[in-house]
PDB file of N, CA and C in Angstrom:
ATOM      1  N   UNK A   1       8.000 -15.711  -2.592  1.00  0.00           N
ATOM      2  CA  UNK A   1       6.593 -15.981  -2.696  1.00  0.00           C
ATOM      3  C   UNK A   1       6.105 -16.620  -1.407  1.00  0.00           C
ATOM      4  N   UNK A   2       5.124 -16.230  -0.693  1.00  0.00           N
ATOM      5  CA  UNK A   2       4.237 -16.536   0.172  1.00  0.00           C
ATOM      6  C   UNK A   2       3.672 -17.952   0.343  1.00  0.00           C
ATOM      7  N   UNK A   3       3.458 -18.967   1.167  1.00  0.00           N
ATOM      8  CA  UNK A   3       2.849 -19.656   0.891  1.00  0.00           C
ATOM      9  C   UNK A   3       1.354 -19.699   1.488  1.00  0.00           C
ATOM     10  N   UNK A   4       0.028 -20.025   1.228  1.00  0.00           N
ATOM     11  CA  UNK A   4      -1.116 -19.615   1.115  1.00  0.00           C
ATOM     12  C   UNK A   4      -1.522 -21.053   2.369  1.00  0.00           C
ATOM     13  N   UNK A   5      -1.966 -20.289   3.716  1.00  0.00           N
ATOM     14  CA  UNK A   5      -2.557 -21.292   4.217  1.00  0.00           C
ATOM     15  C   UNK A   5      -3.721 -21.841   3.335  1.00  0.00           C
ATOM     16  N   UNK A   6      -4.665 -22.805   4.052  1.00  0.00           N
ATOM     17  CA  UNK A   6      -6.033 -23.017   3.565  1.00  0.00           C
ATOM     18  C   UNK A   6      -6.998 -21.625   4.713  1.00  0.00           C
ATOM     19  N   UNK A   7      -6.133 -21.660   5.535  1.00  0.00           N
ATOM     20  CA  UNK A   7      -7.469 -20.271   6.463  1.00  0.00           C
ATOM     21  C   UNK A   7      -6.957 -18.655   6.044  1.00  0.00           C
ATOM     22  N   UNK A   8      -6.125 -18.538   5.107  1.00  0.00           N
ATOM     23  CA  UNK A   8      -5.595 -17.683   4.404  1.00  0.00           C
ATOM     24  C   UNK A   8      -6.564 -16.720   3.270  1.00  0.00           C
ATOM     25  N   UNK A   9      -6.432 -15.891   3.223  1.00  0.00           N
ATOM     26  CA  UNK A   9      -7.658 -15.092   2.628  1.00  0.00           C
ATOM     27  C   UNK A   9      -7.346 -14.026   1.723  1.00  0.00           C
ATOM     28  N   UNK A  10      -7.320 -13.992   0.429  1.00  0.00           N
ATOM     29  CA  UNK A  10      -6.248 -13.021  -0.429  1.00  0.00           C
ATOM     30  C   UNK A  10      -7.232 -11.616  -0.809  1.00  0.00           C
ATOM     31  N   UNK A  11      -6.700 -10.866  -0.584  1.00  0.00           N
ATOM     32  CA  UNK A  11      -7.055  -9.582  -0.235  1.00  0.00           C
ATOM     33  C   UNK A  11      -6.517  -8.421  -1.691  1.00  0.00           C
ATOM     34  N   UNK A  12      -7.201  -7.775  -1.774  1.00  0.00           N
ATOM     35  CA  UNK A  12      -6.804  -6.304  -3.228  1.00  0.00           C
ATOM     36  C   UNK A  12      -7.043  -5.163  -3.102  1.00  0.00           C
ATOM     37  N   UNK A  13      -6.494  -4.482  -2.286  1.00  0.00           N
ATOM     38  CA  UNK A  13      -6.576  -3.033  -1.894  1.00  0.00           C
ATOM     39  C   UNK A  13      -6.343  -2.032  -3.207  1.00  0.00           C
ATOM     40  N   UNK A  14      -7.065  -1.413  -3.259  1.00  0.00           N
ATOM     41  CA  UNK A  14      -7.079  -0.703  -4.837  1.00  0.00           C
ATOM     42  C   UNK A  14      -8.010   1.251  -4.257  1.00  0.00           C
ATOM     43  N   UNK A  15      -6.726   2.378  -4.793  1.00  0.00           N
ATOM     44  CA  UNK A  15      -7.183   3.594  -4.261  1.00  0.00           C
ATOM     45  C   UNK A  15      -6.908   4.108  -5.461  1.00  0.00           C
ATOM     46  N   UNK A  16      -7.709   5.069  -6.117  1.00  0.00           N
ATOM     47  CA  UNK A  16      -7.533   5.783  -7.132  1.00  0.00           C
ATOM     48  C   UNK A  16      -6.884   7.537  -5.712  1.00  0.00           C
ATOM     49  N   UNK A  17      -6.420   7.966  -5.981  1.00  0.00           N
ATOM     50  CA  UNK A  17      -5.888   8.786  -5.401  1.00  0.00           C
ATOM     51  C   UNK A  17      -6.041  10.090  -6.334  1.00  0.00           C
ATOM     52  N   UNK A  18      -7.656  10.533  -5.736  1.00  0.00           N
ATOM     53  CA  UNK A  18      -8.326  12.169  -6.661  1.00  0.00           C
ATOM     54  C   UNK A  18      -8.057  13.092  -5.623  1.00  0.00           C
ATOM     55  N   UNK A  19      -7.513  13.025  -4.526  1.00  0.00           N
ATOM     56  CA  UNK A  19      -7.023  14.269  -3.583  1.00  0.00           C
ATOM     57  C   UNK A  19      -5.776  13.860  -3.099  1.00  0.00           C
ATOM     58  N   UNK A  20      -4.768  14.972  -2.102  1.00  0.00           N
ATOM     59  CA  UNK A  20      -3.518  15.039  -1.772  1.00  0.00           C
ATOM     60  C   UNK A  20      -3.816  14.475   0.030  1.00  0.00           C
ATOM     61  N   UNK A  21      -5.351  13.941   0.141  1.00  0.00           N
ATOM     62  CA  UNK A  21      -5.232  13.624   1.683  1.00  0.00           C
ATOM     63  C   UNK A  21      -4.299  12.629   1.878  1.00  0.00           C
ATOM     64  N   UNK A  22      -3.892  12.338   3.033  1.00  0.00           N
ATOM     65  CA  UNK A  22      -3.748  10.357   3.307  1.00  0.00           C
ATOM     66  C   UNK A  22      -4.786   9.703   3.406  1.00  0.00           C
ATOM     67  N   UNK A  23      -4.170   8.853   2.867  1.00  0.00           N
ATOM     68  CA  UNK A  23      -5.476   7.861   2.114  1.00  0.00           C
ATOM     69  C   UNK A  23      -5.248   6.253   2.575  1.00  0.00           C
ATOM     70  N   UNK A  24      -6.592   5.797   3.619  1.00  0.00           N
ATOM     71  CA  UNK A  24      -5.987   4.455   4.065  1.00  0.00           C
ATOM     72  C   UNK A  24      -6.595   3.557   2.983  1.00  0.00           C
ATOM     73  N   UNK A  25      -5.581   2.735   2.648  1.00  0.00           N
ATOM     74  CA  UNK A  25      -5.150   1.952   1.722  1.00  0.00           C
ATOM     75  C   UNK A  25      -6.007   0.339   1.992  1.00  0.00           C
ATOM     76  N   UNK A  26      -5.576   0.125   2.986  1.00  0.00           N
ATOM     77  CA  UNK A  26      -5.602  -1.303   3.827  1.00  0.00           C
ATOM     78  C   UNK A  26      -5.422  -1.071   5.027  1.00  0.00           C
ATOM     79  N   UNK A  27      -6.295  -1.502   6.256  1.00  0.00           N
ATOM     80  CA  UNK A  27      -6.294  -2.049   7.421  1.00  0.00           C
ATOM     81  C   UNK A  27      -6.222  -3.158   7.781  1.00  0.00           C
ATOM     82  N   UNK A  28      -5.334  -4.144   8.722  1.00  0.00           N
ATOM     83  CA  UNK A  28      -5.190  -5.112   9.322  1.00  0.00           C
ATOM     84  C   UNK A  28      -6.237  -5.381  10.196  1.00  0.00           C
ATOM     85  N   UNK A  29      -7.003  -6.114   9.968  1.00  0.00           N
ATOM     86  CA  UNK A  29      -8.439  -6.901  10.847  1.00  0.00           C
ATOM     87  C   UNK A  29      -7.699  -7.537  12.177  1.00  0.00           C
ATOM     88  N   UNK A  30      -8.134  -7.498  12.969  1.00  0.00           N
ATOM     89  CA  UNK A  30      -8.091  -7.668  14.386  1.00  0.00           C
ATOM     90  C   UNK A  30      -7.598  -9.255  14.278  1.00  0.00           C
ATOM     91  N   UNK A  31      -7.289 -10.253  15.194  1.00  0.00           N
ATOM     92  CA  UNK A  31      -6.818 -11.458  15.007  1.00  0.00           C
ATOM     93  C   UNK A  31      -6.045 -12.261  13.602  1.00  0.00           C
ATOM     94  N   UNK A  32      -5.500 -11.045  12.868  1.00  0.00           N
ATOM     95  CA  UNK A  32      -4.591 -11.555  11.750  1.00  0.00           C
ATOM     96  C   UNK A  32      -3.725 -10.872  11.391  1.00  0.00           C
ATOM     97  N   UNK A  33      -2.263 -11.419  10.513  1.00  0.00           N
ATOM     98  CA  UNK A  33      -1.497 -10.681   9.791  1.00  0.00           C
ATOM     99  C   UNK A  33      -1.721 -10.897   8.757  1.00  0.00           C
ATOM    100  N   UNK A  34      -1.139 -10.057   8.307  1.00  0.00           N
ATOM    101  CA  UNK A  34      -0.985  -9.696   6.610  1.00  0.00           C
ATOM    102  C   UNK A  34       0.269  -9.683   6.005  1.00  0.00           C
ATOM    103  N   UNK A  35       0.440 -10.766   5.221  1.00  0.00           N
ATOM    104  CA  UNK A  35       1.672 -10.246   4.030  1.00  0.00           C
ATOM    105  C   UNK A  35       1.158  -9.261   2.589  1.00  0.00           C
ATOM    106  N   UNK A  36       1.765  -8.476   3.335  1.00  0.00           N
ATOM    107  CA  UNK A  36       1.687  -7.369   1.705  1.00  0.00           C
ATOM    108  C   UNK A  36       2.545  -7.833   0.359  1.00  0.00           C
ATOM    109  N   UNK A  37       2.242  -8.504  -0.421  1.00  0.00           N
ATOM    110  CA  UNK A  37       3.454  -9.317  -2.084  1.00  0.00           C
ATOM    111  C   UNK A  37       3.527  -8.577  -2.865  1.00  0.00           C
ATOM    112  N   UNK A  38       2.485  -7.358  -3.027  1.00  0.00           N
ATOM    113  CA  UNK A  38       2.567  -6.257  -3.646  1.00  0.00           C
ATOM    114  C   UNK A  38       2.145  -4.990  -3.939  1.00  0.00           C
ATOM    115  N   UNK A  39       2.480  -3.998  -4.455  1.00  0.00           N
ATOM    116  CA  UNK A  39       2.348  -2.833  -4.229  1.00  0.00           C
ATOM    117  C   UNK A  39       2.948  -2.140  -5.831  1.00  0.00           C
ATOM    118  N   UNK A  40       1.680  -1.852  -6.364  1.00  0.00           N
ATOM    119  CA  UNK A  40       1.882  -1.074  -7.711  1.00  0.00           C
ATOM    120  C   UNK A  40       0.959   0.359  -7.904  1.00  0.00           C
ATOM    121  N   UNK A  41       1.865   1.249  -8.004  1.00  0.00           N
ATOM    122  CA  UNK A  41       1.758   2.636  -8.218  1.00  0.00           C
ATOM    123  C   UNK A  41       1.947   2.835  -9.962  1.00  0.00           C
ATOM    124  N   UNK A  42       1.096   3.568 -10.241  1.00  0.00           N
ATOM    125  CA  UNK A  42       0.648   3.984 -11.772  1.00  0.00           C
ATOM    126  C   UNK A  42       0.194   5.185 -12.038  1.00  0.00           C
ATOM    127  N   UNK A  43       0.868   6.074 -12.991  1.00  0.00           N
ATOM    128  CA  UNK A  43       0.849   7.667 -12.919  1.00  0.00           C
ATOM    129  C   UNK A  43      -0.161   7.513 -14.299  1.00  0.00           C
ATOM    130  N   UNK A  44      -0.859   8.603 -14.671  1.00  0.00           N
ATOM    131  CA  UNK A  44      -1.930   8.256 -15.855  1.00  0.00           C
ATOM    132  C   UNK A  44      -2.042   9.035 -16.192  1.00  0.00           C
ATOM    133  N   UNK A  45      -1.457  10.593 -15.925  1.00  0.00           N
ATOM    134  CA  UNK A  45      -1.785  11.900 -16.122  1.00  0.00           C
ATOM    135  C   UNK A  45      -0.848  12.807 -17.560  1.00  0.00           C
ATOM    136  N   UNK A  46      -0.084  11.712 -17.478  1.00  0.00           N
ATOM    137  CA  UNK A  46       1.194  12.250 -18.009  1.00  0.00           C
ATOM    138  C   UNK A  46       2.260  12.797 -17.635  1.00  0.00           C
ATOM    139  N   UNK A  47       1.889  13.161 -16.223  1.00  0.00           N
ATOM    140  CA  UNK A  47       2.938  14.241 -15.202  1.00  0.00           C
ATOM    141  C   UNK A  47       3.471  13.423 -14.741  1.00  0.00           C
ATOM    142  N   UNK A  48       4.936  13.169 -14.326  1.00  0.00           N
ATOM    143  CA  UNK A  48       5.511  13.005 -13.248  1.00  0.00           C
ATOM    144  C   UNK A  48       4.415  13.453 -11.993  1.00  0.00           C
ATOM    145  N   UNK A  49       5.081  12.579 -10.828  1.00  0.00           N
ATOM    146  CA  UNK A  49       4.908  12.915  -9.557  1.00  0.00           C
ATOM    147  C   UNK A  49       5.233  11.963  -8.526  1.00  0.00           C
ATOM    148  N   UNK A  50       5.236  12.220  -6.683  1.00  0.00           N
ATOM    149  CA  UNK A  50       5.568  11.446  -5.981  1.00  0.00           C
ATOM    150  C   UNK A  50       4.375  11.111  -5.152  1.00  0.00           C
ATOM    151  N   UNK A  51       4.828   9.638  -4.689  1.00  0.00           N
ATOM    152  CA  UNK A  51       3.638   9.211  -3.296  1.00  0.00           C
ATOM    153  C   UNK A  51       4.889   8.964  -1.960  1.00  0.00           C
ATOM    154  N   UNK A  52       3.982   8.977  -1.196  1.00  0.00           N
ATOM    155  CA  UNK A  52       4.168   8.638   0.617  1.00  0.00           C
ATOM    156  C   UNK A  52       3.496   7.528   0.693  1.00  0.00           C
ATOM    157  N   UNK A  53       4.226   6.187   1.259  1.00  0.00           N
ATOM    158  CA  UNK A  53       3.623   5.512   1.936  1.00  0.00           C
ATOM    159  C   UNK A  53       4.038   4.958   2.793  1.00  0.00           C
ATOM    160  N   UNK A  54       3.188   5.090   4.005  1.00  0.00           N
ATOM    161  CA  UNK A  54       3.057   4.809   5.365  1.00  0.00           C
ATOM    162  C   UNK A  54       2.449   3.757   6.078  1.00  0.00           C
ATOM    163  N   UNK A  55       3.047   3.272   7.454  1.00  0.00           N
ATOM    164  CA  UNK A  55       2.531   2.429   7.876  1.00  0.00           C
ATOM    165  C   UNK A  55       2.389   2.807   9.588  1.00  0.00           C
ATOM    166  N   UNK A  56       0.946   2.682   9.976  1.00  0.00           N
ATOM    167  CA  UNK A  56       0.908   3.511  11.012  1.00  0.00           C
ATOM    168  C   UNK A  56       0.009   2.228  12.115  1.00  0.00           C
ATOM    169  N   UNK A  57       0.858   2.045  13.351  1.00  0.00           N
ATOM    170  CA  UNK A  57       0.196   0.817  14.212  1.00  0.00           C
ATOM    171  C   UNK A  57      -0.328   0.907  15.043  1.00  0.00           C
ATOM    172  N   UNK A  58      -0.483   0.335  15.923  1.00  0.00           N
ATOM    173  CA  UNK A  58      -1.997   0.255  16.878  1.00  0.00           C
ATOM    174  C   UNK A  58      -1.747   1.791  17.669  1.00  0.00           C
ATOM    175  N   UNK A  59      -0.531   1.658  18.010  1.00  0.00           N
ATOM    176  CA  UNK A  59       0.068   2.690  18.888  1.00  0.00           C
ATOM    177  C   UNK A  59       0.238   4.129  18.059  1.00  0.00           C
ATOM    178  N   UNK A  60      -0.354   4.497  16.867  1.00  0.00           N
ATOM    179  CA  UNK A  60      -0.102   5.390  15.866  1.00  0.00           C
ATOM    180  C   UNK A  60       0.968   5.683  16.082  1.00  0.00           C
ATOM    181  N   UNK A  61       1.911   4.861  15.696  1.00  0.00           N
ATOM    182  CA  UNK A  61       3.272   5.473  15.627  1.00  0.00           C
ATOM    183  C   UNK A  61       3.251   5.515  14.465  1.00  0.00           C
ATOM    184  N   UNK A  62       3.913   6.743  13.150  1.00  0.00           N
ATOM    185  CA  UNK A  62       3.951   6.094  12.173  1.00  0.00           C
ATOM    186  C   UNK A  62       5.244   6.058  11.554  1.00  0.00           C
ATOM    187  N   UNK A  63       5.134   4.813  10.180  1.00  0.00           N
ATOM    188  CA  UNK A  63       6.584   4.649   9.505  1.00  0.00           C
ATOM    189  C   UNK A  63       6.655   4.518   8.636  1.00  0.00           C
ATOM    190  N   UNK A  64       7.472   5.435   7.890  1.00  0.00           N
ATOM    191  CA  UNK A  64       8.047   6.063   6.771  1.00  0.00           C
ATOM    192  C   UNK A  64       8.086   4.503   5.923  1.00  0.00           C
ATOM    193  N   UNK A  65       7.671   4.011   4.770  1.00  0.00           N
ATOM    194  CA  UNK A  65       7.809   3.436   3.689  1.00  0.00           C
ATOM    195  C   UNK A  65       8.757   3.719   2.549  1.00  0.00           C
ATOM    196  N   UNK A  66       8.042   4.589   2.145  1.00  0.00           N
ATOM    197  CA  UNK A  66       8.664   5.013   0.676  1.00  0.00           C
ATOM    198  C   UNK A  66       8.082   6.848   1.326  1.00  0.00           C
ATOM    199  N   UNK A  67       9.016   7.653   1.612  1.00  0.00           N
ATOM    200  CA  UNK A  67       8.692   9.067   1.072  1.00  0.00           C
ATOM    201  C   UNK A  67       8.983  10.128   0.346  1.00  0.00           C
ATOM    202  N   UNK A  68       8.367  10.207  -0.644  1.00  0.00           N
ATOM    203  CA  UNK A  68       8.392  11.018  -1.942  1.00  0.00           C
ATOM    204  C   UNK A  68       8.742  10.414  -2.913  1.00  0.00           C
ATOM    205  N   UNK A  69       8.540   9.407  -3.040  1.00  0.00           N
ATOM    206  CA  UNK A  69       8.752   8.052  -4.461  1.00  0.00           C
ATOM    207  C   UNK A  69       8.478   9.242  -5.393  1.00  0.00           C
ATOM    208  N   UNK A  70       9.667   9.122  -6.315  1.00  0.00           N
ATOM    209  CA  UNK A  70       8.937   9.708  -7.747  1.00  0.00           C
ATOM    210  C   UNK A  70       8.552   8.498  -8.390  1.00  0.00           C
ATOM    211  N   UNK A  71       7.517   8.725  -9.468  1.00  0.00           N
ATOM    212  CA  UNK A  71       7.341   8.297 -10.087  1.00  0.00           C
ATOM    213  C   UNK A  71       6.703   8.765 -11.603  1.00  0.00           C
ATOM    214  N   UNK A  72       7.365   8.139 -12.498  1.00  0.00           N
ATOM    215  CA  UNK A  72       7.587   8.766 -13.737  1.00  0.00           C
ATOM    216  C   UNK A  72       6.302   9.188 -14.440  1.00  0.00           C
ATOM    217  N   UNK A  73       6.157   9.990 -15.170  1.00  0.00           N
ATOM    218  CA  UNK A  73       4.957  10.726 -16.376  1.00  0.00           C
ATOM    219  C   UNK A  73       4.252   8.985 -17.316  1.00  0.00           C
ATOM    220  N   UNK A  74       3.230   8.571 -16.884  1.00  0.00           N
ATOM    221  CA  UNK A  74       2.959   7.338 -17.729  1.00  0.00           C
ATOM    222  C   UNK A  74       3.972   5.871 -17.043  1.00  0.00           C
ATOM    223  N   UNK A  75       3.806   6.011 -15.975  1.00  0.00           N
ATOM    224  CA  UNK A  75       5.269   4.704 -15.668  1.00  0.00           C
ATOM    225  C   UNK A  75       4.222   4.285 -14.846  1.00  0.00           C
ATOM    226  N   UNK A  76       4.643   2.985 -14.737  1.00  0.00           N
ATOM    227  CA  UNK A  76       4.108   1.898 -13.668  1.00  0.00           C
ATOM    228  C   UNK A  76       5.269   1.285 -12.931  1.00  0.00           C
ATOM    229  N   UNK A  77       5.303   1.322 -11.393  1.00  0.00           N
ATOM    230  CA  UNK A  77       6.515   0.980 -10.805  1.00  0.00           C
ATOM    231  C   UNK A  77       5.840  -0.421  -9.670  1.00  0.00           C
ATOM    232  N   UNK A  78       6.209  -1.487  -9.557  1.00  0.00           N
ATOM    233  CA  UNK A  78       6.444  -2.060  -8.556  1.00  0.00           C
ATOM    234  C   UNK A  78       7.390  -1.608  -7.536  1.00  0.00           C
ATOM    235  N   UNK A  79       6.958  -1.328  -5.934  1.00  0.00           N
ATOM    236  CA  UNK A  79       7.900  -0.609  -4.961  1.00  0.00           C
ATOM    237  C   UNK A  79       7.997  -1.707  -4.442  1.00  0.00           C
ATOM    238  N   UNK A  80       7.916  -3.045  -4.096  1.00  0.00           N
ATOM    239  CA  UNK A  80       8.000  -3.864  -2.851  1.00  0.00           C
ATOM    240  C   UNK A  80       9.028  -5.039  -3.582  1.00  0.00           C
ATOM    241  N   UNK A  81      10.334  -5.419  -3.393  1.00  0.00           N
ATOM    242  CA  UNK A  81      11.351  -6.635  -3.783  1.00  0.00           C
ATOM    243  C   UNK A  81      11.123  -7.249  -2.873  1.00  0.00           C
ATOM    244  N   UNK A  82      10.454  -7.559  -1.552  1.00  0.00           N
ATOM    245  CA  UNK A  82      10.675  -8.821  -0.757  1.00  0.00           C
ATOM    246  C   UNK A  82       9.072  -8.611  -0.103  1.00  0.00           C
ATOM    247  N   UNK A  83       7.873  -9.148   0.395  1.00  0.00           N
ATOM    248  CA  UNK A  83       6.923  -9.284   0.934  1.00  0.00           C
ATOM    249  C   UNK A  83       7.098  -8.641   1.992  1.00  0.00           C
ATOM    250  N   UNK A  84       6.302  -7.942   2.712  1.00  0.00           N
ATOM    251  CA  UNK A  84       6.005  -6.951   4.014  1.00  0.00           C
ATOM    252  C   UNK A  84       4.936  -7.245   4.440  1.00  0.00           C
ATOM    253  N   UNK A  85       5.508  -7.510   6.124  1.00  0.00           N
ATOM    254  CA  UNK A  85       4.506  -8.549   6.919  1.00  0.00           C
ATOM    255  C   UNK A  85       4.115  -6.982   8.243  1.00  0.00           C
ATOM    256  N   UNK A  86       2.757  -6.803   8.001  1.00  0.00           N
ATOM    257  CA  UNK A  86       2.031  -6.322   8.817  1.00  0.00           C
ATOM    258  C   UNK A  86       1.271  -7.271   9.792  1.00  0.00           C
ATOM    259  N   UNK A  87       0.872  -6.761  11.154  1.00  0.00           N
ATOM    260  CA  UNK A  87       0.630  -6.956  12.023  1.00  0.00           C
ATOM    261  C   UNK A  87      -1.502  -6.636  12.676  1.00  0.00           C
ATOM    262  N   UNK A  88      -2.146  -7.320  12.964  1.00  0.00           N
ATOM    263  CA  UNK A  88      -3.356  -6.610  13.318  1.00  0.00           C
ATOM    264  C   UNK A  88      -3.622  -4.881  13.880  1.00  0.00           C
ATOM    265  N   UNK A  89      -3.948  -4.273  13.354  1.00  0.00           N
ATOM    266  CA  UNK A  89      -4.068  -2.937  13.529  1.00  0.00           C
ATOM    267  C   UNK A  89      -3.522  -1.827  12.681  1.00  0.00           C
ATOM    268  N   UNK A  90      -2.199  -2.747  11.886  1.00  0.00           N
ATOM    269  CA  UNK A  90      -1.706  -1.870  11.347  1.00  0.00           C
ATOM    270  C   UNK A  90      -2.331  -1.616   9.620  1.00  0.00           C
ATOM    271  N   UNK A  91      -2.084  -0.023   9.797  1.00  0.00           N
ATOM    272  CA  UNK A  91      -2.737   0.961   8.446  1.00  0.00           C
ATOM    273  C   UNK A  91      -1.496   1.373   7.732  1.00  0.00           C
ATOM    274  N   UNK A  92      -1.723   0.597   6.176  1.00  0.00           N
ATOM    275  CA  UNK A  92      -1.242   0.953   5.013  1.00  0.00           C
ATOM    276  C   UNK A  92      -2.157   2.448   4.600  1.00  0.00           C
ATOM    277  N   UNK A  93      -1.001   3.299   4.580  1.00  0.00           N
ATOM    278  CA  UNK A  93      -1.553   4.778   4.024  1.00  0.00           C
ATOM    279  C   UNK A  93      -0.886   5.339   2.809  1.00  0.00           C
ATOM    280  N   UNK A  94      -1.577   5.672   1.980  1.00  0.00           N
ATOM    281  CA  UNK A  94      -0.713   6.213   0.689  1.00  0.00           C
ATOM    282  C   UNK A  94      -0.926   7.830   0.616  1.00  0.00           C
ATOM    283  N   UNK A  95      -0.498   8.527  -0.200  1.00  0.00           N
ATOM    284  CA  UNK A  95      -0.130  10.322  -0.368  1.00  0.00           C
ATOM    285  C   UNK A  95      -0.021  10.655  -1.567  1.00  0.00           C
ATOM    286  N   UNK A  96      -0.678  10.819  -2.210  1.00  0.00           N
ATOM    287  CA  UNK A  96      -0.019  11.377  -3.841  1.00  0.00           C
ATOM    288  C   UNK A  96       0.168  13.033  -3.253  1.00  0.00           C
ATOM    289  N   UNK A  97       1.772  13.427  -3.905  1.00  0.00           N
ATOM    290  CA  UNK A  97       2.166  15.033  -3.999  1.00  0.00           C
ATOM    291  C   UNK A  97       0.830  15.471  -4.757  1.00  0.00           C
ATOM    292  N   UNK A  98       0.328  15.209  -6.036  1.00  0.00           N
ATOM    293  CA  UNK A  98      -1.078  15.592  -7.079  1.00  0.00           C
ATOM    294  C   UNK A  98      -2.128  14.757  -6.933  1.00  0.00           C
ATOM    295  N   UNK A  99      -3.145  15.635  -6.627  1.00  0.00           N
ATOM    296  CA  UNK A  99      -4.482  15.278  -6.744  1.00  0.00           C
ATOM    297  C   UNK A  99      -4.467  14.461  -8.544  1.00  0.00           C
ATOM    298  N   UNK A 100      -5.073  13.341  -8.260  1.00  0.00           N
ATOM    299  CA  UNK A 100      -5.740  12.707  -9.790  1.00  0.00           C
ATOM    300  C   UNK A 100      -4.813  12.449 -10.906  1.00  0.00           C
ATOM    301  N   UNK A 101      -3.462  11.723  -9.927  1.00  0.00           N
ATOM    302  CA  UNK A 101      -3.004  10.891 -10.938  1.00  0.00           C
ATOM    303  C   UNK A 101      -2.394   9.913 -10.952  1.00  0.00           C
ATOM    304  N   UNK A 102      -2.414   9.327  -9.584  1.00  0.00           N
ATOM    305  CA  UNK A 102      -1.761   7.949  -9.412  1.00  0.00           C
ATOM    306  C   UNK A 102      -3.034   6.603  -8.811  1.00  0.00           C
ATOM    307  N   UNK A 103      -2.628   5.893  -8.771  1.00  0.00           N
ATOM    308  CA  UNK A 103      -3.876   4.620  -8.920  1.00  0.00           C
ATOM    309  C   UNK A 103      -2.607   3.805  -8.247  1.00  0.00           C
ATOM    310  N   UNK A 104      -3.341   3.093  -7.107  1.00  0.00           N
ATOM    311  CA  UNK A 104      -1.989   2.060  -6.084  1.00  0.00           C
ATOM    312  C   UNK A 104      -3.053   0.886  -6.064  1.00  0.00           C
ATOM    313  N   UNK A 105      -2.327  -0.357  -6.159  1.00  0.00           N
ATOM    314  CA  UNK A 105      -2.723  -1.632  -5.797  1.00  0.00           C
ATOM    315  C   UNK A 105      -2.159  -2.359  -5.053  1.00  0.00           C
ATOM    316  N   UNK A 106      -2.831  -2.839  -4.144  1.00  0.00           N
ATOM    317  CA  UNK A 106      -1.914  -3.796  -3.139  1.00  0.00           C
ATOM    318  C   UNK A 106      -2.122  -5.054  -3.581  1.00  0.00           C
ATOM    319  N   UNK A 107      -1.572  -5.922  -3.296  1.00  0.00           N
ATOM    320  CA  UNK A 107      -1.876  -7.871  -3.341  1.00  0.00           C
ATOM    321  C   UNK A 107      -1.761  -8.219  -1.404  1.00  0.00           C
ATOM    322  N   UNK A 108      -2.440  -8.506  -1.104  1.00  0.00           N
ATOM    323  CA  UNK A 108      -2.410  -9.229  -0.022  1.00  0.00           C
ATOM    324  C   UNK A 108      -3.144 -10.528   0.572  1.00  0.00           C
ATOM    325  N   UNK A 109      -2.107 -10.896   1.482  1.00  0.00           N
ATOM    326  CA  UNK A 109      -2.433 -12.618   2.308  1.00  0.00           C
ATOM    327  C   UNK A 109      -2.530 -12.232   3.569  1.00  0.00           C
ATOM    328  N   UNK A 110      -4.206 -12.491   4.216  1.00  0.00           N
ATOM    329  CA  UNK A 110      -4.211 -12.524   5.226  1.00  0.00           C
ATOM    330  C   UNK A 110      -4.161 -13.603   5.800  1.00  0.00           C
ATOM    331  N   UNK A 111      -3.747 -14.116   7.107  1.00  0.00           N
ATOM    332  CA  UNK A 111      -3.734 -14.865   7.855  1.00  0.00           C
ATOM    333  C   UNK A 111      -3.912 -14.817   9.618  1.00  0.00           C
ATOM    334  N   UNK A 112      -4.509 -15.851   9.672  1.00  0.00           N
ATOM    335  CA  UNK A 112      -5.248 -15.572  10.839  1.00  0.00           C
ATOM    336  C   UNK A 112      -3.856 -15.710  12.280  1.00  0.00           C
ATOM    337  N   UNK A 113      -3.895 -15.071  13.195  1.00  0.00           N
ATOM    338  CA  UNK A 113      -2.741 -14.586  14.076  1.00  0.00           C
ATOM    339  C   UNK A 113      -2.778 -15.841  15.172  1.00  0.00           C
TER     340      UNK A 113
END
């Protein structure tokens, strides 16, 4: 668990995912990092299916997260066991394989750099 400055600023990135684009999730604001504490993917369709998620930095390099997570018909998965510390610039991107059936939430702590 994170501990919460007072100039600390808690953040809820929330994408319903109705197309197969990449989909930015969360951006890192200029003069801060970010701890990412969580990350919940939720299928609603009944289908199985997988997401991509990516993390792509100032320099668009990008990096592989999780690619092709399945995730189960009706399941809710927490993907993150330890906090993930992003950097200013950097883009949380998500992918559903199916249009219109996964829903992702982030939890995040920003802090100023």
């Amino acid at each position: 668990m994170s501990t919460i400055q007072s100039s600390s600023a808690l953040r809820v990135a929330r994408a319903d995912l109705t197309t197969t684009n990449n989909t930015t999730l969360y951006t890192v604001p200029s003069r801060y990092d970010a701890i990412v504490e969580s990350i919940i993917i939720s299928e609603d369709s009944g289908n199985a299916d997988t997401i991509t998620i990516t993390i792509t930095d100032a320099s668009t390099a990008v990096f592989n997260l999780f690619k092709t997570k399945s995730i189960s018909a009706n399941g809710t998965v927490e993907l993150l066991s330890r906090d993930l510390l992003l950097t200013a610039g950097d883009i949380l991107k998500v992918q559903a394989a199916t249009a219109d059936r996964l829903h992702v939430v982030a939890s995040i702590t920003e802090i100023p750099s």
